[in-house]
C-alpha atoms as a PDB file:
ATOM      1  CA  UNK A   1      87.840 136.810 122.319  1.00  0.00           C
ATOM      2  CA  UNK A   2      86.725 133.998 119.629  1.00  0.00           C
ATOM      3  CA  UNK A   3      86.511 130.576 120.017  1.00  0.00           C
ATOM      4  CA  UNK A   4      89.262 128.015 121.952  1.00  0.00           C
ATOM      5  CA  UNK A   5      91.051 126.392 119.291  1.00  0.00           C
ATOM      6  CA  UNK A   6      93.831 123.351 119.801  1.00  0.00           C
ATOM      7  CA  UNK A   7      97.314 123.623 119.447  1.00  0.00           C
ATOM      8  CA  UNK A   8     100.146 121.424 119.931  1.00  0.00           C
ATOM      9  CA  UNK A   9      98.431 120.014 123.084  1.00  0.00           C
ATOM     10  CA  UNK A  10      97.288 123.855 124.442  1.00  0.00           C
ATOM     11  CA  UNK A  11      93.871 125.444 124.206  1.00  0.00           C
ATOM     12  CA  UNK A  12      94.021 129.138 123.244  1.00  0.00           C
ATOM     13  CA  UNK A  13      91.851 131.482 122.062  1.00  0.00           C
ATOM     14  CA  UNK A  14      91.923 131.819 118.205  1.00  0.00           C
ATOM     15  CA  UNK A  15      93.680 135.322 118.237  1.00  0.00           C
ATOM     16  CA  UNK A  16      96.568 133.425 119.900  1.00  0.00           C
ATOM     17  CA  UNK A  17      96.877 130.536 117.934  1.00  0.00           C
ATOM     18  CA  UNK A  18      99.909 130.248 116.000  1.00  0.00           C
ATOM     19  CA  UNK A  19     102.018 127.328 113.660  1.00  0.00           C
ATOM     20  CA  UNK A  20     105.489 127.464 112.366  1.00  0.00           C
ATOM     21  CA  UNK A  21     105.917 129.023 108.541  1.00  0.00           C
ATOM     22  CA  UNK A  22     108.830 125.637 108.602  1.00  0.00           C
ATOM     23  CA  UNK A  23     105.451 123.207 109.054  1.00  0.00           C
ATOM     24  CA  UNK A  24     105.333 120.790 106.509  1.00  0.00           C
ATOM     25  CA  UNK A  25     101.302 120.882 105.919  1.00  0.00           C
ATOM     26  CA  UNK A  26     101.561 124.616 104.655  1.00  0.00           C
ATOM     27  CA  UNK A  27     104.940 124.116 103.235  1.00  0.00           C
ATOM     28  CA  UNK A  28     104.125 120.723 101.219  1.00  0.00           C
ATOM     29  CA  UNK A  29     100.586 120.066 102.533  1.00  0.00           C
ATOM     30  CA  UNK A  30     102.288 116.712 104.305  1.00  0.00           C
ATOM     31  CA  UNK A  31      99.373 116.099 106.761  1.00  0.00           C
ATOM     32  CA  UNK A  32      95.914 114.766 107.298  1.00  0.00           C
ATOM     33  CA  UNK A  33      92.721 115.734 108.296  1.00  0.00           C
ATOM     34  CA  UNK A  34      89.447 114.483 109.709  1.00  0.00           C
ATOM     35  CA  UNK A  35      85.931 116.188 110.212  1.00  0.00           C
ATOM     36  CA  UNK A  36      83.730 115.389 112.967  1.00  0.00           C
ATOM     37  CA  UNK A  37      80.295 116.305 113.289  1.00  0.00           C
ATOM     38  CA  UNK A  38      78.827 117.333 116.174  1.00  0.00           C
ATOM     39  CA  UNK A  39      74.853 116.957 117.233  1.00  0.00           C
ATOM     40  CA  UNK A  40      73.535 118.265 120.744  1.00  0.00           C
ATOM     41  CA  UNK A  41      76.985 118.535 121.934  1.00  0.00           C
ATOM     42  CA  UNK A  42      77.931 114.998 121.332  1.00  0.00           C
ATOM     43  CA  UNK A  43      80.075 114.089 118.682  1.00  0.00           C
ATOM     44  CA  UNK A  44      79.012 112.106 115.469  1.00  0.00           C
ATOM     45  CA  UNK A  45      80.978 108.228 114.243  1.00  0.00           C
ATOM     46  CA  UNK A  46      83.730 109.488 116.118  1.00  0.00           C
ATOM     47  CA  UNK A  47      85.712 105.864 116.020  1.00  0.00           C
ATOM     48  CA  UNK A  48      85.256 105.744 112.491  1.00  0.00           C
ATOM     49  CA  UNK A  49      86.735 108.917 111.935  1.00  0.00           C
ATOM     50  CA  UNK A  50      89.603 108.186 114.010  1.00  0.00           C
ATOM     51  CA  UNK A  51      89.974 104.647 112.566  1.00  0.00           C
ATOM     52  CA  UNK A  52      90.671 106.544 108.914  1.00  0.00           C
ATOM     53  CA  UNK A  53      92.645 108.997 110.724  1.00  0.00           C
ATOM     54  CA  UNK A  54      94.943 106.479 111.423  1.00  0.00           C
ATOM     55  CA  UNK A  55      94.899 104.676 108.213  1.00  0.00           C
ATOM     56  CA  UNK A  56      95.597 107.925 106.496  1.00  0.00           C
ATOM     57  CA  UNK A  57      98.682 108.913 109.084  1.00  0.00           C
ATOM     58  CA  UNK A  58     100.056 105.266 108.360  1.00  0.00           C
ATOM     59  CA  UNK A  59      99.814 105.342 104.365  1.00  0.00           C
ATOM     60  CA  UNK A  60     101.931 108.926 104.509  1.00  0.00           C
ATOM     61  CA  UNK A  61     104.264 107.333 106.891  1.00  0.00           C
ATOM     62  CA  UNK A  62     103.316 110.079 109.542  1.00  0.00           C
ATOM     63  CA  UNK A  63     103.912 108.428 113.630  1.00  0.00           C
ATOM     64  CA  UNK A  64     100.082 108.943 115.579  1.00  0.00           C
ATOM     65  CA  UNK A  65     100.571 111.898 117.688  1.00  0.00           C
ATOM     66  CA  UNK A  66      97.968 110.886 120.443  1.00  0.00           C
ATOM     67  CA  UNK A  67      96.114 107.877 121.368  1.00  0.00           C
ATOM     68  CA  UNK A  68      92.571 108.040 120.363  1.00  0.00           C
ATOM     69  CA  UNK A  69      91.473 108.674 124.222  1.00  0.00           C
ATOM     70  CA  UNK A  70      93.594 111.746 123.822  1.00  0.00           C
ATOM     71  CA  UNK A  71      91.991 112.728 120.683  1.00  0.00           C
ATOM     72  CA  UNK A  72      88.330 111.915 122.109  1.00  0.00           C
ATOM     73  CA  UNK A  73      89.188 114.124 125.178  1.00  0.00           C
ATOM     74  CA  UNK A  74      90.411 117.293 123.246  1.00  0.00           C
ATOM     75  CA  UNK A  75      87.387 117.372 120.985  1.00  0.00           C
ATOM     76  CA  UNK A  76      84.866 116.911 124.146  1.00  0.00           C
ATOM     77  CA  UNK A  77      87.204 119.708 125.980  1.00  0.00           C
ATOM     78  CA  UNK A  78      86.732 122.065 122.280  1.00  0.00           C
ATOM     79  CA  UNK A  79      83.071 121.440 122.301  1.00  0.00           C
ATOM     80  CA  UNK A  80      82.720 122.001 125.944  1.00  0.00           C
ATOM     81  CA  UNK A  81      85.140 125.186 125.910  1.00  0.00           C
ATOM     82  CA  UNK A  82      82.882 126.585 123.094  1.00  0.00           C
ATOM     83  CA  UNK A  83      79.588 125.535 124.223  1.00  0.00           C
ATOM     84  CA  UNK A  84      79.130 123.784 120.842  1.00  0.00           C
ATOM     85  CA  UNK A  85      75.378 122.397 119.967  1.00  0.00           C
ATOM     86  CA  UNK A  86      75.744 121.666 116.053  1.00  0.00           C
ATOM     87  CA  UNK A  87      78.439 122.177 113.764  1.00  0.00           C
ATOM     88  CA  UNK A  88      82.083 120.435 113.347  1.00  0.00           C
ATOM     89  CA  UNK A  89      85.183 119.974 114.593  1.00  0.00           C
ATOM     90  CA  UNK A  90      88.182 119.820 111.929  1.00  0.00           C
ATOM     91  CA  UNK A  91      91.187 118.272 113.266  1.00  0.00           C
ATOM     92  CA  UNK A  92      94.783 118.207 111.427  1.00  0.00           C
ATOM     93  CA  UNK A  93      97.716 116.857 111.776  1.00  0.00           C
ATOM     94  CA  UNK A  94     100.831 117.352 110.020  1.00  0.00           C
ATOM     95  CA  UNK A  95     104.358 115.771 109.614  1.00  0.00           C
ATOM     96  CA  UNK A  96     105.712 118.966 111.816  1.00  0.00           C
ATOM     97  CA  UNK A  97     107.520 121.914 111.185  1.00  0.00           C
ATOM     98  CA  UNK A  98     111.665 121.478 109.748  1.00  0.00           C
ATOM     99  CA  UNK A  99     113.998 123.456 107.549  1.00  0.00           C
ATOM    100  CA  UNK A 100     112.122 122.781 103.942  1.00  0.00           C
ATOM    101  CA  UNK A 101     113.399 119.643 102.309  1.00  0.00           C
ATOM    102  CA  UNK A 102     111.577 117.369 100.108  1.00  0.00           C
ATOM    103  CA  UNK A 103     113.153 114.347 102.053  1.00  0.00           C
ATOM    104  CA  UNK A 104     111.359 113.839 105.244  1.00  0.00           C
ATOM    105  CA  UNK A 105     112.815 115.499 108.496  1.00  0.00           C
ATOM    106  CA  UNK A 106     113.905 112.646 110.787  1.00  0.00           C
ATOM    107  CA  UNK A 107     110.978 110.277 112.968  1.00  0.00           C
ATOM    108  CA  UNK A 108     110.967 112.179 116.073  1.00  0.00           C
ATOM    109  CA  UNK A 109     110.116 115.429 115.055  1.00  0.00           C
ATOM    110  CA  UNK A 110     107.011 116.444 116.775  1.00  0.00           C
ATOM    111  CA  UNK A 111     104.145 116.254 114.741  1.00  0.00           C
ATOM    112  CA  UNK A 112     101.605 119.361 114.848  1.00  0.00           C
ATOM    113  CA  UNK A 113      98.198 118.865 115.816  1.00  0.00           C
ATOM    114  CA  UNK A 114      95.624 121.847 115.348  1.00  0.00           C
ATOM    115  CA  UNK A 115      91.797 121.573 115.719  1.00  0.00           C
ATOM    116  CA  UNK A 116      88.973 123.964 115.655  1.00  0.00           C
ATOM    117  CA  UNK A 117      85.201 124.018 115.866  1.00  0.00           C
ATOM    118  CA  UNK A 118      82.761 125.263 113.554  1.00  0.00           C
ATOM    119  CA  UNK A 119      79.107 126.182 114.519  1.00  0.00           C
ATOM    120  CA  UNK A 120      76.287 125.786 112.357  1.00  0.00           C
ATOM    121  CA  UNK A 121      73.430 124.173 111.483  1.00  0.00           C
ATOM    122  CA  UNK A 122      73.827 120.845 109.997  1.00  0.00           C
ATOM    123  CA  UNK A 123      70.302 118.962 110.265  1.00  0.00           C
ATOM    124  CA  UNK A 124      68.161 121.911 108.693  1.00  0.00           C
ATOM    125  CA  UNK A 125      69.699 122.794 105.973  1.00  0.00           C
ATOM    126  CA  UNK A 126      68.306 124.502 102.953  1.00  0.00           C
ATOM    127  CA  UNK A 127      70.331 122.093 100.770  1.00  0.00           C
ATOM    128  CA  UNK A 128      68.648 119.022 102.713  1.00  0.00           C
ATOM    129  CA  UNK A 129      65.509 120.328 102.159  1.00  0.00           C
ATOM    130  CA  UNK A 130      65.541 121.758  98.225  1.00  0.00           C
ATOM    131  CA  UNK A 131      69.215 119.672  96.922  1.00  0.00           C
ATOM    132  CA  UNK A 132      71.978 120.964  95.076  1.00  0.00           C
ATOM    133  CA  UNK A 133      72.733 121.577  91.920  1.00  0.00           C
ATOM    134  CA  UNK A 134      75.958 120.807  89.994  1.00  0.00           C
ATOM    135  CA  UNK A 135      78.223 120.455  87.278  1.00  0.00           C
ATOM    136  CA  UNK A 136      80.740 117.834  86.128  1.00  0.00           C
ATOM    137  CA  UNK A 137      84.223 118.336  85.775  1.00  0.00           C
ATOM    138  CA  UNK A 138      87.666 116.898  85.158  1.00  0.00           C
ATOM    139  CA  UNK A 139      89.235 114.847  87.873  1.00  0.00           C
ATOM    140  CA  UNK A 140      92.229 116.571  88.527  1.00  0.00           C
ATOM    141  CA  UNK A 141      93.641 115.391  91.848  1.00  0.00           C
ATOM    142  CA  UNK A 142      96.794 112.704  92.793  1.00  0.00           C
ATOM    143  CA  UNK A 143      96.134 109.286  92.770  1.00  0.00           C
ATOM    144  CA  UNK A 144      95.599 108.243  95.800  1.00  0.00           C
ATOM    145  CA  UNK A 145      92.482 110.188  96.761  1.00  0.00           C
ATOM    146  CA  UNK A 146      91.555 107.419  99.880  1.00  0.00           C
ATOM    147  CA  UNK A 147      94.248 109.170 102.049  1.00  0.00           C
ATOM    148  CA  UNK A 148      92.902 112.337 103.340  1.00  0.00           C
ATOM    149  CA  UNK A 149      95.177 114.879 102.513  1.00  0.00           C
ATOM    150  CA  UNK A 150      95.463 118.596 103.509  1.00  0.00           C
ATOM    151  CA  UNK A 151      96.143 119.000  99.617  1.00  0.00           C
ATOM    152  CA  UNK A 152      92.306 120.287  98.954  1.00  0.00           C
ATOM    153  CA  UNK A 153      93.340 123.098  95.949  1.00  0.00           C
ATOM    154  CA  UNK A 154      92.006 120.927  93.164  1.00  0.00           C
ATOM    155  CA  UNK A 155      88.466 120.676  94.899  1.00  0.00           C
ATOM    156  CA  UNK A 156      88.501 124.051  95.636  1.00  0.00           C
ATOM    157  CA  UNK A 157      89.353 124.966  92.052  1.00  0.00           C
ATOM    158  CA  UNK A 158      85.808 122.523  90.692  1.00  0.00           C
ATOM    159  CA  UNK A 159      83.608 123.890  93.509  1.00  0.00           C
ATOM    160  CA  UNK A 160      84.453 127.418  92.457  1.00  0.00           C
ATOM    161  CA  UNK A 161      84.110 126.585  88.759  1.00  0.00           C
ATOM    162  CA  UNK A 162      80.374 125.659  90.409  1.00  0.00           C
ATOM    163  CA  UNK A 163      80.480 129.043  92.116  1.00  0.00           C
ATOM    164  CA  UNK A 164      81.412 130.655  89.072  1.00  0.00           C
ATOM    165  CA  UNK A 165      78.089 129.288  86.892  1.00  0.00           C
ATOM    166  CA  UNK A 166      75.482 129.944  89.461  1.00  0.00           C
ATOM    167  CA  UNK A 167      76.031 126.291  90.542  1.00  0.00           C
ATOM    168  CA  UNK A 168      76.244 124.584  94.257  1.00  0.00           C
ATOM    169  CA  UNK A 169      78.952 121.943  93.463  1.00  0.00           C
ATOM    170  CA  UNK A 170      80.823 119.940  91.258  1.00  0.00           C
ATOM    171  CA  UNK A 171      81.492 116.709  90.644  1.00  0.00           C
ATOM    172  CA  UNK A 172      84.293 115.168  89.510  1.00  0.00           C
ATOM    173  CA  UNK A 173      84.762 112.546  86.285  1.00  0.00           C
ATOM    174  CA  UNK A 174      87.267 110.363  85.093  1.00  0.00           C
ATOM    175  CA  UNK A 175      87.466 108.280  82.362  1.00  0.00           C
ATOM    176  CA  UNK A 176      83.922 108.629  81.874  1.00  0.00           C
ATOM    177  CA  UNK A 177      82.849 107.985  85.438  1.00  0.00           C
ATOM    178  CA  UNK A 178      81.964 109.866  88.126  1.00  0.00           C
ATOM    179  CA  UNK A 179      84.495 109.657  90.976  1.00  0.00           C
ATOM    180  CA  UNK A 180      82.999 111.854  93.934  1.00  0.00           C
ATOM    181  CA  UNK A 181      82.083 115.491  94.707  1.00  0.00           C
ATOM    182  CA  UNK A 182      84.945 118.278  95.782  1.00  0.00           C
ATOM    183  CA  UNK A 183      84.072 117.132  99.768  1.00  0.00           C
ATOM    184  CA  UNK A 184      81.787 114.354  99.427  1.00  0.00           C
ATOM    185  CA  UNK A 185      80.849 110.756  98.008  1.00  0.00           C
ATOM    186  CA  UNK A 186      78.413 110.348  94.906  1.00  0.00           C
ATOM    187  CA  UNK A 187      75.407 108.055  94.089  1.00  0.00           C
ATOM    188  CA  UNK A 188      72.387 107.725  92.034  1.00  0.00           C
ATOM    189  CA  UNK A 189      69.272 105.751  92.282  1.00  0.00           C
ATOM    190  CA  UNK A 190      68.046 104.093  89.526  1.00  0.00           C
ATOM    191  CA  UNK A 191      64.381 102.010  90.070  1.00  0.00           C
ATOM    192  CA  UNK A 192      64.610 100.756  93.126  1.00  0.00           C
ATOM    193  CA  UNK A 193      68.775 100.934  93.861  1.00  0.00           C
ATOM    194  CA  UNK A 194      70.966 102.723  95.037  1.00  0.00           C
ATOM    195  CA  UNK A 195      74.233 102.926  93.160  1.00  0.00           C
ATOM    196  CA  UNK A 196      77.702 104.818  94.526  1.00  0.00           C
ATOM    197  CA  UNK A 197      81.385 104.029  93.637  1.00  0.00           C
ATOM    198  CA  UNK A 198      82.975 101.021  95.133  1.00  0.00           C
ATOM    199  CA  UNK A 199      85.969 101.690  97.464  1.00  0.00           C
ATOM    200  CA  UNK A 200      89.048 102.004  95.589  1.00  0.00           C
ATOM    201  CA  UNK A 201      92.398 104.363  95.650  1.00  0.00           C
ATOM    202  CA  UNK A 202      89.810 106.300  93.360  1.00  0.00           C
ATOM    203  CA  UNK A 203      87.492 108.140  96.316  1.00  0.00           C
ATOM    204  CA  UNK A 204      87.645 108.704  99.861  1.00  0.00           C
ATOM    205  CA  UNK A 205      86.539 106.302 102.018  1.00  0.00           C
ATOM    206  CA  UNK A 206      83.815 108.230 103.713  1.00  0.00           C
ATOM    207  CA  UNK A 207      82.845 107.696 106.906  1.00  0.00           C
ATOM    208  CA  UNK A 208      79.387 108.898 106.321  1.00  0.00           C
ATOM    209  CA  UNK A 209      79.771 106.893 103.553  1.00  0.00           C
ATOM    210  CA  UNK A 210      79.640 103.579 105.314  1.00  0.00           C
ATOM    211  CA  UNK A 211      76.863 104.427 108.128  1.00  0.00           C
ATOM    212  CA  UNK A 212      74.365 105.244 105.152  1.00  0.00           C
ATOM    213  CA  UNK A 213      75.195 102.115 103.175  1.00  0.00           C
ATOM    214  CA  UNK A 214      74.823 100.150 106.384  1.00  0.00           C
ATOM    215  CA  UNK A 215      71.329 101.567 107.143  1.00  0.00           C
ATOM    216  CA  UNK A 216      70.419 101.256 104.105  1.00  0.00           C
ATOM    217  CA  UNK A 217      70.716  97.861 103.860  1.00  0.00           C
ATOM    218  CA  UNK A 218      69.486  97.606 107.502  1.00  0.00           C
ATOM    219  CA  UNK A 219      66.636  99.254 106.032  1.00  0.00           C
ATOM    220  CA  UNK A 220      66.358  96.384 103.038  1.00  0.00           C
ATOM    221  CA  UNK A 221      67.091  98.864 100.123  1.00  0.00           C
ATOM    222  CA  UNK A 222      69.133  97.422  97.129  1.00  0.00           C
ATOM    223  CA  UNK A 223      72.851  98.268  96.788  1.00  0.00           C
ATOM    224  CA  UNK A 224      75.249  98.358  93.962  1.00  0.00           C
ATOM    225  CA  UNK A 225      78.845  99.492  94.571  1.00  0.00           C
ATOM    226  CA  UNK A 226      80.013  99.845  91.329  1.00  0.00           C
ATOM    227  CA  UNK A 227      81.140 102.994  88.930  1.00  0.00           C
ATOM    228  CA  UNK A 228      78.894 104.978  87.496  1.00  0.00           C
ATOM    229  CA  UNK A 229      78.675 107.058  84.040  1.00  0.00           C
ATOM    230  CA  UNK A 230      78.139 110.937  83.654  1.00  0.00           C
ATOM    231  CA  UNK A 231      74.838 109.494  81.432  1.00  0.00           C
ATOM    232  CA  UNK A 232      73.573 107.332  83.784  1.00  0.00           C
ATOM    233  CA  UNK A 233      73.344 109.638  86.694  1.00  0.00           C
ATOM    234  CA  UNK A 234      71.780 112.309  84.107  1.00  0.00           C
ATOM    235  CA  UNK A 235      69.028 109.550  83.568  1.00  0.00           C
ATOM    236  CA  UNK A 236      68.826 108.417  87.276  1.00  0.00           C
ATOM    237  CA  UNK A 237      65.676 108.938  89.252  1.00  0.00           C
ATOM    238  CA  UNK A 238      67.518 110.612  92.052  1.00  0.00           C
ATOM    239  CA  UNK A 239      70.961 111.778  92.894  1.00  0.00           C
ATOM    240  CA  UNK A 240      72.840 112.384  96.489  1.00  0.00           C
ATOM    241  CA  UNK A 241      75.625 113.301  98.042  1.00  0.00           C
ATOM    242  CA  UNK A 242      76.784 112.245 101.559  1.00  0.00           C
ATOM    243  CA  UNK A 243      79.528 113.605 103.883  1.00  0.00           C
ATOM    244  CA  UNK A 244      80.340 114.255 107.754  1.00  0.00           C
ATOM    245  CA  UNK A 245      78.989 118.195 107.107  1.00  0.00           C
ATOM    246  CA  UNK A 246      76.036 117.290 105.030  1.00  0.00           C
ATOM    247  CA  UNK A 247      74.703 113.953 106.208  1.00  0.00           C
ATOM    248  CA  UNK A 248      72.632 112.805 103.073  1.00  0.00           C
ATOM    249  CA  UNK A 249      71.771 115.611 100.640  1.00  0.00           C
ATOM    250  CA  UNK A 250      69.813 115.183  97.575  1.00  0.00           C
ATOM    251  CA  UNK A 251      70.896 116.498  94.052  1.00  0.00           C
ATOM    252  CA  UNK A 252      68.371 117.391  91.853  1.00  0.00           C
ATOM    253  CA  UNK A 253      70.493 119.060  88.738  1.00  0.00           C
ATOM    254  CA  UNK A 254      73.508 117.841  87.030  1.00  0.00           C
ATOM    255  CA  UNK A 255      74.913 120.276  83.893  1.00  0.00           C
ATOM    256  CA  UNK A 256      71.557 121.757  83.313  1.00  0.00           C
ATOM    257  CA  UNK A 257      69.734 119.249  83.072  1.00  0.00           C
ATOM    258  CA  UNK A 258      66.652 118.020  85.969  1.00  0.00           C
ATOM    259  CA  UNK A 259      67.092 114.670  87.700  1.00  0.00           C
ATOM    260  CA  UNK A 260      63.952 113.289  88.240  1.00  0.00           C
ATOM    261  CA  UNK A 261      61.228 115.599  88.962  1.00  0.00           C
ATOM    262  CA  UNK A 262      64.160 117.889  89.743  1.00  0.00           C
ATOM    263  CA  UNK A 263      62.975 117.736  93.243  1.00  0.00           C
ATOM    264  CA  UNK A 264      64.608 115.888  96.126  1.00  0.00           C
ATOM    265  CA  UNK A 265      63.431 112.138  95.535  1.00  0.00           C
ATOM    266  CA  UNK A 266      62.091 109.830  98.303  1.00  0.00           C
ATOM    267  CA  UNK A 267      65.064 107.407  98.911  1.00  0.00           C
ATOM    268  CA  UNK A 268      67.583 110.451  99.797  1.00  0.00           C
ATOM    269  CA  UNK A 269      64.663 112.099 102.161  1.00  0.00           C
ATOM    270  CA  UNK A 270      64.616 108.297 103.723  1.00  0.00           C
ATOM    271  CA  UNK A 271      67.614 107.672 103.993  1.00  0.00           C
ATOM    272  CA  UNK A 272      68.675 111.810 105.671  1.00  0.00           C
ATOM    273  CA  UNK A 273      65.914 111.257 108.420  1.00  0.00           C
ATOM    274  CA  UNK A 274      67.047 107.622 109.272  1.00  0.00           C
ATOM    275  CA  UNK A 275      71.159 108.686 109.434  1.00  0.00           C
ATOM    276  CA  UNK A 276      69.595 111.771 111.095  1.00  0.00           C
ATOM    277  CA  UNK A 277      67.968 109.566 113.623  1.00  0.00           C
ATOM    278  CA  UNK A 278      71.005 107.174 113.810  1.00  0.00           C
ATOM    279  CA  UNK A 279      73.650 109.964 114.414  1.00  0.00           C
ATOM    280  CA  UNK A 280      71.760 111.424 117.401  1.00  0.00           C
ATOM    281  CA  UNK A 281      71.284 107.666 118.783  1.00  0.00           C
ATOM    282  CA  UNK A 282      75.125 106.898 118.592  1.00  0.00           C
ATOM    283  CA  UNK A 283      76.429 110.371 119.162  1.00  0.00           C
ATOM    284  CA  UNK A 284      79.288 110.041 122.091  1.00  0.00           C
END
């Protein structure tokens, strides 16, 4: 049998799991996720994941299925069940399943709630060690790109366009700037500062996001939270990307073209081994 996955408050084995063709996540993708990471068994900013969780649920209108005790307990009882040291744990929950209507079905419908783990390695990988290398492309997602949504197609559709050209990512411009990457947030260092997109409707609010910026300024580095251009991160000394599955990873190519030394730079390799450090410290 494969792994124990979550379902509507039942842990079954993923052959078994099953969710109505009438839910409203694969019918209208009306539902949220979240992404936990998961180091020596212990799970990785797990309030501040559940604290956007439930910003995101409120901002679609979507009632909290469980308390956040509940939620803690089921991803402890999915690591334990599948004696998970490293990977993830992706969690989703949707406005429920009802006859398909673009009006929402009425407030008591019972919301669905799936999660799942994912094992792998997360502190050693390649990408940590040698960085990515991407494109840019055409923002072509809804508006409000701080809720997170189960509608992923359009950063699916840039990271293949990566795939396509030999490339590791994409990421995505508008108006000039750089918003973020298909499934992570953007910055470039430039002297001695680091520079990523201030929070707007524009980006996710990543949760990784915030623990880097608050070591790094624990740390003493410089900060700007402001937009950046396509040219400016071309010209930047160094160039990184940080999310729940890839902590602080370094790019070192944007459309062709080397940033830096086209190596990974100093201030990303800091900053990875002190969130590194931090994650295990704080794990729960």
């Amino acid at each position: 049998m494969g792994r124990a996955v979550f379902v509507n408050g039942d842990f079954v084995p993923e052959e078994e799991a099953r969710v109505s063709v009438f839910d409203r996540g694969f019918l209208f993708a009306d539902g949220v996720y979240e992404v936990v990471s998961v180091l020596e068994g212990r799970l990785v900013d797990f309030p501040g994941h559940m604290a956007r969780l439930r910003r995101s649920l409120g901002e679609l209108g979507i009632a909290p299925p469980m308390e956040e005790p509940e939620f803690l307990a089921m991803h402890r009882e999915l690591v334990a069940r599948n004696a998970l040291e490293e990977g993830l744990v992706y969690l989703q929950v949707t406005r429920g399943a009802a006859d398909r209507d673009f009006i929402f079905p009425p407030a008591e419908t019972p919301r669905t709630v799936v999660a799942f783990t994912q094992a792998g390695p997360l502190v050693d990988k390649p990408a940590g060690r040698e960085g990515l290398r991407i494109i840019t492309v055409p923002d072509i997602r809804w508006g409000r790109r701080d809720i997170k949504t189960v509608q992923l197609l359009a950063p699916s559709l840039c990271k293949m366009a990566a795939k396509r050209v030999g490339k590791d990512d994409a990421w995505m411009v508008e108006d000039g700037v750089v918003t973020e990457g298909t499934s992570n947030n953007a910055y470039i260092v430039a002297g001695d500062t680091i520079i990523t997109r201030d929070l707007s409707n524009s980006i996710l609010h990543g949760i990784t996001r915030a623990a880097v910026l608050r070591l790094a300024r624990e740390a003493q580095m410089r900060l700007e939270e402001r937009p950046f251009t396509v040219e400016e991160a071309k010209a930047a000394d160094e160039a990184f990307v940080t999310s729940a599955s890839s902590f602080v990873t370094p790019v070192v190519e944007i459309d062709g073209l080397l940033i830096g030394e086209g190596v990974p730079g100093p201030v990303a390799a800091r900053l990875r081994e002190i969130y590194v450090a931090d994650a295990r410290k704080s794990a729960i």
